[in-house]
Protein backbone atom coordinates (compact mmCIF):
# COMPACT_ATOMS: atom_id res chain seq x y z
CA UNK A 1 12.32 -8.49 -16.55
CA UNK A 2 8.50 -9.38 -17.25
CA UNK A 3 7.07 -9.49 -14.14
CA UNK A 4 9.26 -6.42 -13.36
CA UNK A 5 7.71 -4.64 -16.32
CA UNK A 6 4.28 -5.76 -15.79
CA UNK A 7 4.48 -4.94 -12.23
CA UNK A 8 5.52 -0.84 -13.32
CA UNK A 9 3.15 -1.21 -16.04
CA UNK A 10 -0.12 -1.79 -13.02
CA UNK A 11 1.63 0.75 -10.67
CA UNK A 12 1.47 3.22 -13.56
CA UNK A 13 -2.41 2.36 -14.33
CA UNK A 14 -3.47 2.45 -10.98
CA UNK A 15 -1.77 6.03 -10.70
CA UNK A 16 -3.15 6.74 -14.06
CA UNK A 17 -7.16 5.86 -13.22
CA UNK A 18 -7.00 8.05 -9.77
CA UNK A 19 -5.60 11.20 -11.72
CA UNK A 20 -8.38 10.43 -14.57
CA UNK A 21 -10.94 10.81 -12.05
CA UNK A 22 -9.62 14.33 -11.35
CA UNK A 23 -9.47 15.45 -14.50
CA UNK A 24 -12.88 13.76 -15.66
CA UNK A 25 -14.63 15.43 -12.81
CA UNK A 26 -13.00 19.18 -12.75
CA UNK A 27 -13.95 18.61 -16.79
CA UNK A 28 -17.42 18.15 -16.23
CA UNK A 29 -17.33 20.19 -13.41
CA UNK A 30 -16.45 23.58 -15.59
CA UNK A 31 -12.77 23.76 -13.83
CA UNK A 32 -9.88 24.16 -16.35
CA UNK A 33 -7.34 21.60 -16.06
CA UNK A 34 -4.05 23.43 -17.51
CA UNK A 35 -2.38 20.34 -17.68
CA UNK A 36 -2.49 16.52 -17.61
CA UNK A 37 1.20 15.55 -16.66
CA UNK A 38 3.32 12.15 -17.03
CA UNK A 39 5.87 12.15 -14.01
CA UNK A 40 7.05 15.22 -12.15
CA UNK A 41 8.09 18.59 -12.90
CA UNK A 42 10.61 20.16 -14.19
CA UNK A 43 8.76 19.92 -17.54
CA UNK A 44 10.67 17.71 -20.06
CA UNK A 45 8.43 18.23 -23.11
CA UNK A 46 5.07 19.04 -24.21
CA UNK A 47 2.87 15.96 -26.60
CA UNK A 48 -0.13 18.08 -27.18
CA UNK A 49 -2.80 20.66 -26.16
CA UNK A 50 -6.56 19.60 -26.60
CA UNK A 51 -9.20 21.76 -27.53
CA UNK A 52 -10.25 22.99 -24.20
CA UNK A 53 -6.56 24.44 -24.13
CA UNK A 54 -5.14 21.68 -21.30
CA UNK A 55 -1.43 20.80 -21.97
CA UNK A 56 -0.39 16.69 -21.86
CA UNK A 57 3.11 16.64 -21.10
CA UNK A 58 6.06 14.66 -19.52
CA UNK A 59 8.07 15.41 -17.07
CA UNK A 60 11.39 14.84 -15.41
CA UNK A 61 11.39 12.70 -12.36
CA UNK A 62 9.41 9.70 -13.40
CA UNK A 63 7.27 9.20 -10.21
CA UNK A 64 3.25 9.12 -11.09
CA UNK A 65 1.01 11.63 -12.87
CA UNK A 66 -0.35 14.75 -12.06
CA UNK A 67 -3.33 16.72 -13.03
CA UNK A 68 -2.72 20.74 -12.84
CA UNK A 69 -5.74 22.64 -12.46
CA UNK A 70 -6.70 26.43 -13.31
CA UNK A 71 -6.24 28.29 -9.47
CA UNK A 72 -2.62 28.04 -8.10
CA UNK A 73 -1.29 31.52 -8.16
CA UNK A 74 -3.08 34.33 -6.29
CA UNK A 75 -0.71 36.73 -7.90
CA UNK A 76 -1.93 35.88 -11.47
CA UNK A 77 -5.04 37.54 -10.03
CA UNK A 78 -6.99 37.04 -13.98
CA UNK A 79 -6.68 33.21 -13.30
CA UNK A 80 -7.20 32.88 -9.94
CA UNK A 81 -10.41 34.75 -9.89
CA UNK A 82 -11.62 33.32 -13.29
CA UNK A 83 -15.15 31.64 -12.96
CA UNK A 84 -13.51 28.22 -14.47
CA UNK A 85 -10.63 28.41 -11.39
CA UNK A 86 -10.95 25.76 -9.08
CA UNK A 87 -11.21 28.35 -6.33
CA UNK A 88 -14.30 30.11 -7.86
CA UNK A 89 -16.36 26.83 -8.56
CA UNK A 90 -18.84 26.38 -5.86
CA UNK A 91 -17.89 23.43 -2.66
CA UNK A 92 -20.06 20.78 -3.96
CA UNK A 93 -17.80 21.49 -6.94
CA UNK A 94 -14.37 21.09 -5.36
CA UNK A 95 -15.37 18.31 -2.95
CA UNK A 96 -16.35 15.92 -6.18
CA UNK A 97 -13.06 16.93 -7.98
CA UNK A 98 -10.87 16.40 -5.11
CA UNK A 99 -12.98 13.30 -3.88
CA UNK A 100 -13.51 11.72 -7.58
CA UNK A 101 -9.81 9.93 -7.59
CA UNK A 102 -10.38 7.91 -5.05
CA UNK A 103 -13.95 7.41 -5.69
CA UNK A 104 -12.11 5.83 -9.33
CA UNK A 105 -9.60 3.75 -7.36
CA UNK A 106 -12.67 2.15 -5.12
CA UNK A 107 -14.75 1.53 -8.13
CA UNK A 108 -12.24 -0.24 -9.85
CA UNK A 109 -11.14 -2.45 -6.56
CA UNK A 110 -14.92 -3.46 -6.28
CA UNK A 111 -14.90 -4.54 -10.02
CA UNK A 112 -11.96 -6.37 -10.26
CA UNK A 113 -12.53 -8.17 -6.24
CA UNK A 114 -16.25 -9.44 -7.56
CA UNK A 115 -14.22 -10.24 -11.20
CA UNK A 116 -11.74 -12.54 -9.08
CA UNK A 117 -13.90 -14.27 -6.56
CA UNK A 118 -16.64 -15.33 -9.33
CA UNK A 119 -13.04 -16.36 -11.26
CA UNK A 120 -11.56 -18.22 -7.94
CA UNK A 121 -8.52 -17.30 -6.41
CA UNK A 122 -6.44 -18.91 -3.52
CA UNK A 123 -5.37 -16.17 -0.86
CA UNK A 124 -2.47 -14.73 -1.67
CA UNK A 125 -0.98 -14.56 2.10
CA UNK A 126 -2.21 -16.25 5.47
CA UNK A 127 -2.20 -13.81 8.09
CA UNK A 128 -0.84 -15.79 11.53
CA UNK A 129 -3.49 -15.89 14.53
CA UNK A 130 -3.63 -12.88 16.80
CA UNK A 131 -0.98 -11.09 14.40
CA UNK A 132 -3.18 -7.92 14.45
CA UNK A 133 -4.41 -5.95 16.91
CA UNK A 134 -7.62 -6.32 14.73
CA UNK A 135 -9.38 -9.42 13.41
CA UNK A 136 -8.65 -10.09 9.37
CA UNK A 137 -12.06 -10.66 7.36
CA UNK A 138 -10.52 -10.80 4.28
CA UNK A 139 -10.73 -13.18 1.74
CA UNK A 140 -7.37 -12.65 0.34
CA UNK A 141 -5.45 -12.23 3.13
CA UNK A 142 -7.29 -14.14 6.01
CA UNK A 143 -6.05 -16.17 8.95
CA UNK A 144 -6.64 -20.00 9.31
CA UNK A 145 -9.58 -19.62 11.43
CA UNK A 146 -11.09 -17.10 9.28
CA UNK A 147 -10.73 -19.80 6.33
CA UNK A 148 -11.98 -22.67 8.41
CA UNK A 149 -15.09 -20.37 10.05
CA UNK A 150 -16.09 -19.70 5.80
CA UNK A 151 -16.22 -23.12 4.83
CA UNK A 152 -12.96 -22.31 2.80
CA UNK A 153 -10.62 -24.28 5.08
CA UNK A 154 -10.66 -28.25 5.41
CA UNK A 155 -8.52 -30.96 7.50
CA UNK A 156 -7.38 -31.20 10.33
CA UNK A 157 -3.93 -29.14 11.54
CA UNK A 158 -0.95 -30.95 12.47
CA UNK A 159 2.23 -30.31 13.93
CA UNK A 160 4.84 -30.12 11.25
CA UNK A 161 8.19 -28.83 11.28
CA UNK A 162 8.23 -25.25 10.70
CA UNK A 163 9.69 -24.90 7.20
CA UNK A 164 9.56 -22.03 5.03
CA UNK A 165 8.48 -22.10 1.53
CA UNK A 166 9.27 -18.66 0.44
CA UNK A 167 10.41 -15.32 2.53
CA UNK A 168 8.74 -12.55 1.49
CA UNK A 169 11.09 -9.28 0.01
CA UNK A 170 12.53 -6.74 2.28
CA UNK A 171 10.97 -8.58 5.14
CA UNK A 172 12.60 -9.47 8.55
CA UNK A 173 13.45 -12.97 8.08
CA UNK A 174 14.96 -11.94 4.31
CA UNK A 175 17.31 -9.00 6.47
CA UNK A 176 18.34 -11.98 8.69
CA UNK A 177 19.24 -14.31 5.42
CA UNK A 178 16.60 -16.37 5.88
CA UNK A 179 16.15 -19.09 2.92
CA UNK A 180 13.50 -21.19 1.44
CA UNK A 181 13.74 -24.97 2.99
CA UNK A 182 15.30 -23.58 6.25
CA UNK A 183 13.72 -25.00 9.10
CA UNK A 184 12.92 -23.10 12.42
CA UNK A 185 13.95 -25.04 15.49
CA UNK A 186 13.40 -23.24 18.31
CA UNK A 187 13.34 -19.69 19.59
CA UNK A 188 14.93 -18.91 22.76
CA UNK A 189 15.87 -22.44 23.39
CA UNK A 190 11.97 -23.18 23.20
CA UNK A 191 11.08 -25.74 20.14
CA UNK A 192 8.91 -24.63 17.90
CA UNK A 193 6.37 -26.34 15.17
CA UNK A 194 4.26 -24.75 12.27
CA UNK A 195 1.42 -23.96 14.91
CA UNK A 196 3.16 -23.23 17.53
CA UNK A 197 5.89 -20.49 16.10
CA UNK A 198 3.09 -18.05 15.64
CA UNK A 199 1.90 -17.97 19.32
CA UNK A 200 5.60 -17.94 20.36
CA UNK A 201 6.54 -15.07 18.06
CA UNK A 202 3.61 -13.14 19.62
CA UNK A 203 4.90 -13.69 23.14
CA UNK A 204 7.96 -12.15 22.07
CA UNK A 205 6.81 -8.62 21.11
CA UNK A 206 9.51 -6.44 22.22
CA UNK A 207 11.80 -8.75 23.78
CA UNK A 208 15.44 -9.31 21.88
CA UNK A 209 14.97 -13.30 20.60
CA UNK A 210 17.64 -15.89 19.39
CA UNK A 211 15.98 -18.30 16.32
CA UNK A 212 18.31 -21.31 16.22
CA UNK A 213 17.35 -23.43 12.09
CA UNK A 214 18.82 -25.73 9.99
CA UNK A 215 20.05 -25.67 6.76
CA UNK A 216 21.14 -28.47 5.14
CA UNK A 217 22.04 -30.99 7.93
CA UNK A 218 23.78 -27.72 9.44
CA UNK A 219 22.62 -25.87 12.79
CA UNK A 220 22.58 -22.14 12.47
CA UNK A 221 21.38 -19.32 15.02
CA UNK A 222 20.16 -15.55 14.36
CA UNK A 223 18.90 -12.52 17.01
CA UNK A 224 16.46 -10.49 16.18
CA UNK A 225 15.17 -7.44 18.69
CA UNK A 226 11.00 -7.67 18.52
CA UNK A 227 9.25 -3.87 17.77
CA UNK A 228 6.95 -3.52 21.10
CA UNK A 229 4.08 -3.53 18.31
CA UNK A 230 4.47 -6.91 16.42
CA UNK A 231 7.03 -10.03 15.90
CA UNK A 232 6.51 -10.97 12.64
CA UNK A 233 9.56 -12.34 10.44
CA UNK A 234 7.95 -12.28 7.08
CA UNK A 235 7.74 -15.65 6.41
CA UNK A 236 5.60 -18.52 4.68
CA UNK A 237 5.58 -22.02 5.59
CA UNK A 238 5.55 -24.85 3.14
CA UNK A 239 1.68 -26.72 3.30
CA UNK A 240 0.58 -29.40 6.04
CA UNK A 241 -0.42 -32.11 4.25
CA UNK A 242 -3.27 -32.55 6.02
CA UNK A 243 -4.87 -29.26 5.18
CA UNK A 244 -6.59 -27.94 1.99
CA UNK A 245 -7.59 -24.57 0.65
CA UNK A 246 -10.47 -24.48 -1.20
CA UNK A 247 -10.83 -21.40 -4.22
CA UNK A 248 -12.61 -18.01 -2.80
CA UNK A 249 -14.92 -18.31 -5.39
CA UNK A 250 -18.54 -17.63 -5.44
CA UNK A 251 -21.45 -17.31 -7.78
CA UNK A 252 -21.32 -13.57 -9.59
CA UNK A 253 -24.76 -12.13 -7.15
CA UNK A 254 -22.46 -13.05 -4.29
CA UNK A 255 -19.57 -11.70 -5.99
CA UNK A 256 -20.62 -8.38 -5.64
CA UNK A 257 -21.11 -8.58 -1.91
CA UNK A 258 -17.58 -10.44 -1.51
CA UNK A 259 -16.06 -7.81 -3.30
CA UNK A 260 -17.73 -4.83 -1.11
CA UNK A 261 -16.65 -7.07 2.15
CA UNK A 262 -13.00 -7.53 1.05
CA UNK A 263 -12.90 -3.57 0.59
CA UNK A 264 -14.13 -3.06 3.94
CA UNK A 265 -12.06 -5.48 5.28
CA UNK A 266 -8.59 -4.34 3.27
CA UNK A 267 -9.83 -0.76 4.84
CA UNK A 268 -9.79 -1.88 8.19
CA UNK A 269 -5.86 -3.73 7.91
CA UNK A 270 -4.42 -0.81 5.92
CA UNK A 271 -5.75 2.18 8.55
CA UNK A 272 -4.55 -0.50 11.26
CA UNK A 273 -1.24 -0.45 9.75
CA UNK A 274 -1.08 3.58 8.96
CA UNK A 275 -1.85 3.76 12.76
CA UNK A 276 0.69 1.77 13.61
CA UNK A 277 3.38 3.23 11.64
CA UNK A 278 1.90 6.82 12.53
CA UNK A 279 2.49 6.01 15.94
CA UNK A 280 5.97 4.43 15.51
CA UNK A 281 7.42 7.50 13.33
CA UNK A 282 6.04 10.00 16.11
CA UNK A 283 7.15 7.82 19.60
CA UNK A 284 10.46 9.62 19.10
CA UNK A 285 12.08 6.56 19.71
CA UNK A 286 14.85 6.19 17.67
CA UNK A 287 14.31 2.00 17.42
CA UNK A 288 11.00 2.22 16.76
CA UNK A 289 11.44 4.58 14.13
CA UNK A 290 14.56 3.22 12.60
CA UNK A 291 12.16 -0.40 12.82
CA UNK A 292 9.28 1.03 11.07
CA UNK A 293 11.88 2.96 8.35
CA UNK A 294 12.50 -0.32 7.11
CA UNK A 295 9.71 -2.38 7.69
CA UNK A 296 8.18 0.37 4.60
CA UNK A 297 8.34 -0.49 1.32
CA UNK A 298 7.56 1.33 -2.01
CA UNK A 299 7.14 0.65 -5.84
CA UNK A 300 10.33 -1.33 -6.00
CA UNK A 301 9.39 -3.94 -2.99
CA UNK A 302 5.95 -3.86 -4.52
CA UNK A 303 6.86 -4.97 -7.92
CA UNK A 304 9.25 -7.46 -6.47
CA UNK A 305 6.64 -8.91 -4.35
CA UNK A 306 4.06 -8.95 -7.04
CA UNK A 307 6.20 -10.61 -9.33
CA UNK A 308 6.92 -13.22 -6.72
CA UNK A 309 2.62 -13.70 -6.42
CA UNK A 310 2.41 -13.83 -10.43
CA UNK A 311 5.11 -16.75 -10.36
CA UNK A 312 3.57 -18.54 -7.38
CA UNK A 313 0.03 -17.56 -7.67
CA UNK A 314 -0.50 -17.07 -11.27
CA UNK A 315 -2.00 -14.18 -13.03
CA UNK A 316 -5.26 -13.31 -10.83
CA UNK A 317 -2.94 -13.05 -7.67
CA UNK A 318 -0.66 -10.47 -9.15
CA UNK A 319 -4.36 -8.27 -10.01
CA UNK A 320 -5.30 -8.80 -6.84
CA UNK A 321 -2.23 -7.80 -4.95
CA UNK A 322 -2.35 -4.92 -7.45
CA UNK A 323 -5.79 -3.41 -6.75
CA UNK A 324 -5.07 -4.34 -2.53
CA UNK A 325 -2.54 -1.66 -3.28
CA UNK A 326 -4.58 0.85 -5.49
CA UNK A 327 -7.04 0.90 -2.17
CA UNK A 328 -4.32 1.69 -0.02
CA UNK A 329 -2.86 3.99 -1.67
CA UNK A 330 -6.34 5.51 -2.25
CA UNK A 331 -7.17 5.42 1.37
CA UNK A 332 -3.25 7.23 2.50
CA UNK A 333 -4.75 9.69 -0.11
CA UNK A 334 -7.67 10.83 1.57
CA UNK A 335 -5.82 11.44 5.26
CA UNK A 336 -5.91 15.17 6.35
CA UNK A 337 -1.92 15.02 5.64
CA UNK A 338 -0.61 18.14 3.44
CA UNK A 339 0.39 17.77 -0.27
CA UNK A 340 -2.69 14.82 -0.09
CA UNK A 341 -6.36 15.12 -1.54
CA UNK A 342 -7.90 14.48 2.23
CA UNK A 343 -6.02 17.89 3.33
CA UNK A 344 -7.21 20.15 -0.03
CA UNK A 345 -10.69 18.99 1.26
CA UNK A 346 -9.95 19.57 4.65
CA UNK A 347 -8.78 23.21 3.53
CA UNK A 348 -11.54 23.28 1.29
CA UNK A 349 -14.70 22.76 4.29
CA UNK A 350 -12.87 25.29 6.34
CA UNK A 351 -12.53 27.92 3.89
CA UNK A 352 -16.55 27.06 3.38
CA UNK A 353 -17.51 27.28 7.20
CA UNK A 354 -14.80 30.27 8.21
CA UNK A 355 -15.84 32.04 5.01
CA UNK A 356 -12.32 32.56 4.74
CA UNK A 357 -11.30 34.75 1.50
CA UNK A 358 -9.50 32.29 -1.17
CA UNK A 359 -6.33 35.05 -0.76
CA UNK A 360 -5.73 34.85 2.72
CA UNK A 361 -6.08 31.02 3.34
CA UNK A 362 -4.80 29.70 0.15
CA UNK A 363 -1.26 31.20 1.16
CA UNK A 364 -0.77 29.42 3.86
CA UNK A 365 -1.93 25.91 2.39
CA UNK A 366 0.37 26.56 -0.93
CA UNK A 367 3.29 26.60 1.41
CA UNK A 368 2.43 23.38 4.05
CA UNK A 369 1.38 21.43 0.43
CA UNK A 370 4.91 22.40 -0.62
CA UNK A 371 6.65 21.61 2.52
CA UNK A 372 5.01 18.08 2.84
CA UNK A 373 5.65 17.76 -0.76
CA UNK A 374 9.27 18.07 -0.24
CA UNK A 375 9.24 15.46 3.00
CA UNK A 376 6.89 13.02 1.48
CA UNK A 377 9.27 12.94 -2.04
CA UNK A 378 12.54 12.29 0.63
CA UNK A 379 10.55 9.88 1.70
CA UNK A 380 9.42 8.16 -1.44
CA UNK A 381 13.22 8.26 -2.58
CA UNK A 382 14.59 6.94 1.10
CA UNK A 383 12.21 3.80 0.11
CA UNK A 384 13.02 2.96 -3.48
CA UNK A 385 16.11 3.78 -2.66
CA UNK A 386 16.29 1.16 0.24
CA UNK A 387 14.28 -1.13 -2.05
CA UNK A 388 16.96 -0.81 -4.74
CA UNK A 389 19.61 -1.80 -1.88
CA UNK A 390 17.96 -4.79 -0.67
CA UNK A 391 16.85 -5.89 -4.40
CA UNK A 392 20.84 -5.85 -5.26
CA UNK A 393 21.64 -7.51 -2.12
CA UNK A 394 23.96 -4.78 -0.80
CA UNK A 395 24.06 -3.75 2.77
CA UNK A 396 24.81 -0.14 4.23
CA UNK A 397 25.37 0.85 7.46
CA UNK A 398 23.01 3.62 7.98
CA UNK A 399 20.12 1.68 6.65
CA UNK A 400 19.27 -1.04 9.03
């Protein structure tokens, strides 16, 4: 129940900081923010109004916070054409407000990275070799060679039986009842060692596979079909004895410049994934979408997985894995998707460039926000909701 509440606890602050940098910068900015809200709507009660006249309440459905600002109705036409609506203030204006959460959520990754690398911290997940369609550069979740090429990595790899140490939540291997101390034998009659099940898995994208372990003396097999994008089970091996990790861990100058790589580099794995998944959900193939359904995972797998980290890994893991998530959440946030902050600015540039009137444009962009809205709660729910499932341990048909 700690980690589980600690976990909800850093979900909640990294929603938290993003909406602060909203309502700092329509604040300064001379927008009115009518309300700072806790969860969404329906309204459940109101705490207090400041002096500025901007309502803090809390809401119904307990998902996030929200800042409401003064524009949203052209029919209220006294508001809407106000000089302190957000549709009256001038672009520069509008592109800071709608800009200034993320700009929070990246300023805060930086700080805590540089914090954690002058601190020292182990990588919190070894990414296999040639997993990605892209090279990892990060610290904190690098591959072998990456480690080795830094100076980070030491000893010589062996071949070792393939045995796994933990499997990570809602992954592949933990749908296929995968358990800690199995041991991977072979797959597809080919026999496999802690090097060499990587390269295998990768020959395997998008072929059907059979992975014969053992558990306890006994000899067990499982199938799994491969997505034509990836084989990856979801798995971590236990430690050759021959090989040593040393800390990430750097003097505080170099810190800073760690920090700003390990952002660039996080950027480059999340937008790799988003593509990935983008292209999956729109192949309008029902196995690739049904694959990459439940390959998501929301605040539930998140503070499952985190919790796992904080046991394993100890406290700076569990901030790290947080603020790996704050990024890429901030970086979904700023894709030109309705309902997000990367489509208001979108909206806003062309309403700038067309010298489109507020009334005519702001119609149509009311009802695609609220449209996406609707799709990207389902979607939220379909996750926690699947999260929930495979957190109980209960399986259902129509949820692969």
């Amino acid at each position: 129940m700690i980690g589980i509440i600690l976990g909800i606890a850093l979900f909640m602050f990294l929603v938290i900081i993003h909406e602060l940098g909203h309502f700092i910068a329509a604040k300064k900015s001379g927008v009115k923010v009518l309300e700072f809200g806790i969860g969404i709507p329906p309204k459940a009660f109101k705490l207090w109004t400041d002096k500025s006249w901007t309502e803090y309440t809390v809401n119904r459905i307990p998902l996030g916070w929200f800042v409401r600002l003064k524009w949203e109705d052209p029919k209220d036409t006294e508001d809407f054409n106000a000089k302190d609506s957000f549709i009256k203030a001038k672009v520069w204006k509008k592109i800071i407000i709608l800009l200034w959460g993320v700009t929070v959520n990246f300023l805060f990754a930086w700080a805590v990275f540089t914090a954690i690398f002058t601190r020292g911290i182990k990588p919190i997940s070894i990414i296999p070799e040639n997993a990605l369609a892209i090279e990892s550069t990060s610290y904190l979740m690098p591959t072998a060679s990456f480690l080795e090429e830094q100076g980070f990595l030491s000893g010589e790899r062996s071949d070792v039986p393939a045995t796994i140490a933990e499997v990570i939540p809602g992954s592949v291997a933990d749908e296929l009842g995968f358990q800690s101390n199995d041991t991977i034998l072979s797959i597809n009659n080919k026999t496999i060692s802690s090097i060499t099940i990587w390269q295998e898995l990768q020959r395997k994208i998008g072929q059907n596979i059979t992975i014969a372990y053992e558990r306890w003396d006994e000899l067990l097999t499982t199938q799994y079909q491969c997505p034509d994008d990836s084989c990856i089970l979801g798995i971590a091996l236990e430690g050759n004895n021959n090989i040593e990790i040393s800390p990430i861990q750097f003097p505080f100058p170099q810190s800073i410049g760690a920090g700003r790589r390990e952002m660039g580099a996080q950027t480059s794995l999340t937008f790799n994934a988003l593509g990935t998944l983008g292209k999956n959900l729109f192949s309008f193939d029902g196995q690739k979408v049904n694959d990459s359904l439940n390959k998501l995972t929301g605040p539930v797998g998140a503070v499952k997985f985190g919790d796992m980290l904080r046991q394993s890994g100890g406290w700076i893991a569990f901030l790290a894995f947080g603020w790996i998530i704050s990024l890429a959440l901030a970086l979904f946030n700023v894709l030109p998707i309705p309902a997000l902050d990367g489509w208001r600015l979108l909206w806003v540039l062309v309403q700038w460039a067309a010298r489109l009137k507020p009334e005519k444009y702001f119609t149509i962009e009311w009802y695609l926000n609220v449209i996406f809205f609707i799709l990207l709660m389902g979607l939220g729910v379909y996750i926690i909701f699947k999260d929930l499932v495979q957190f109980w341990g209960v399986n259902l048909p129509f949820m692969g």
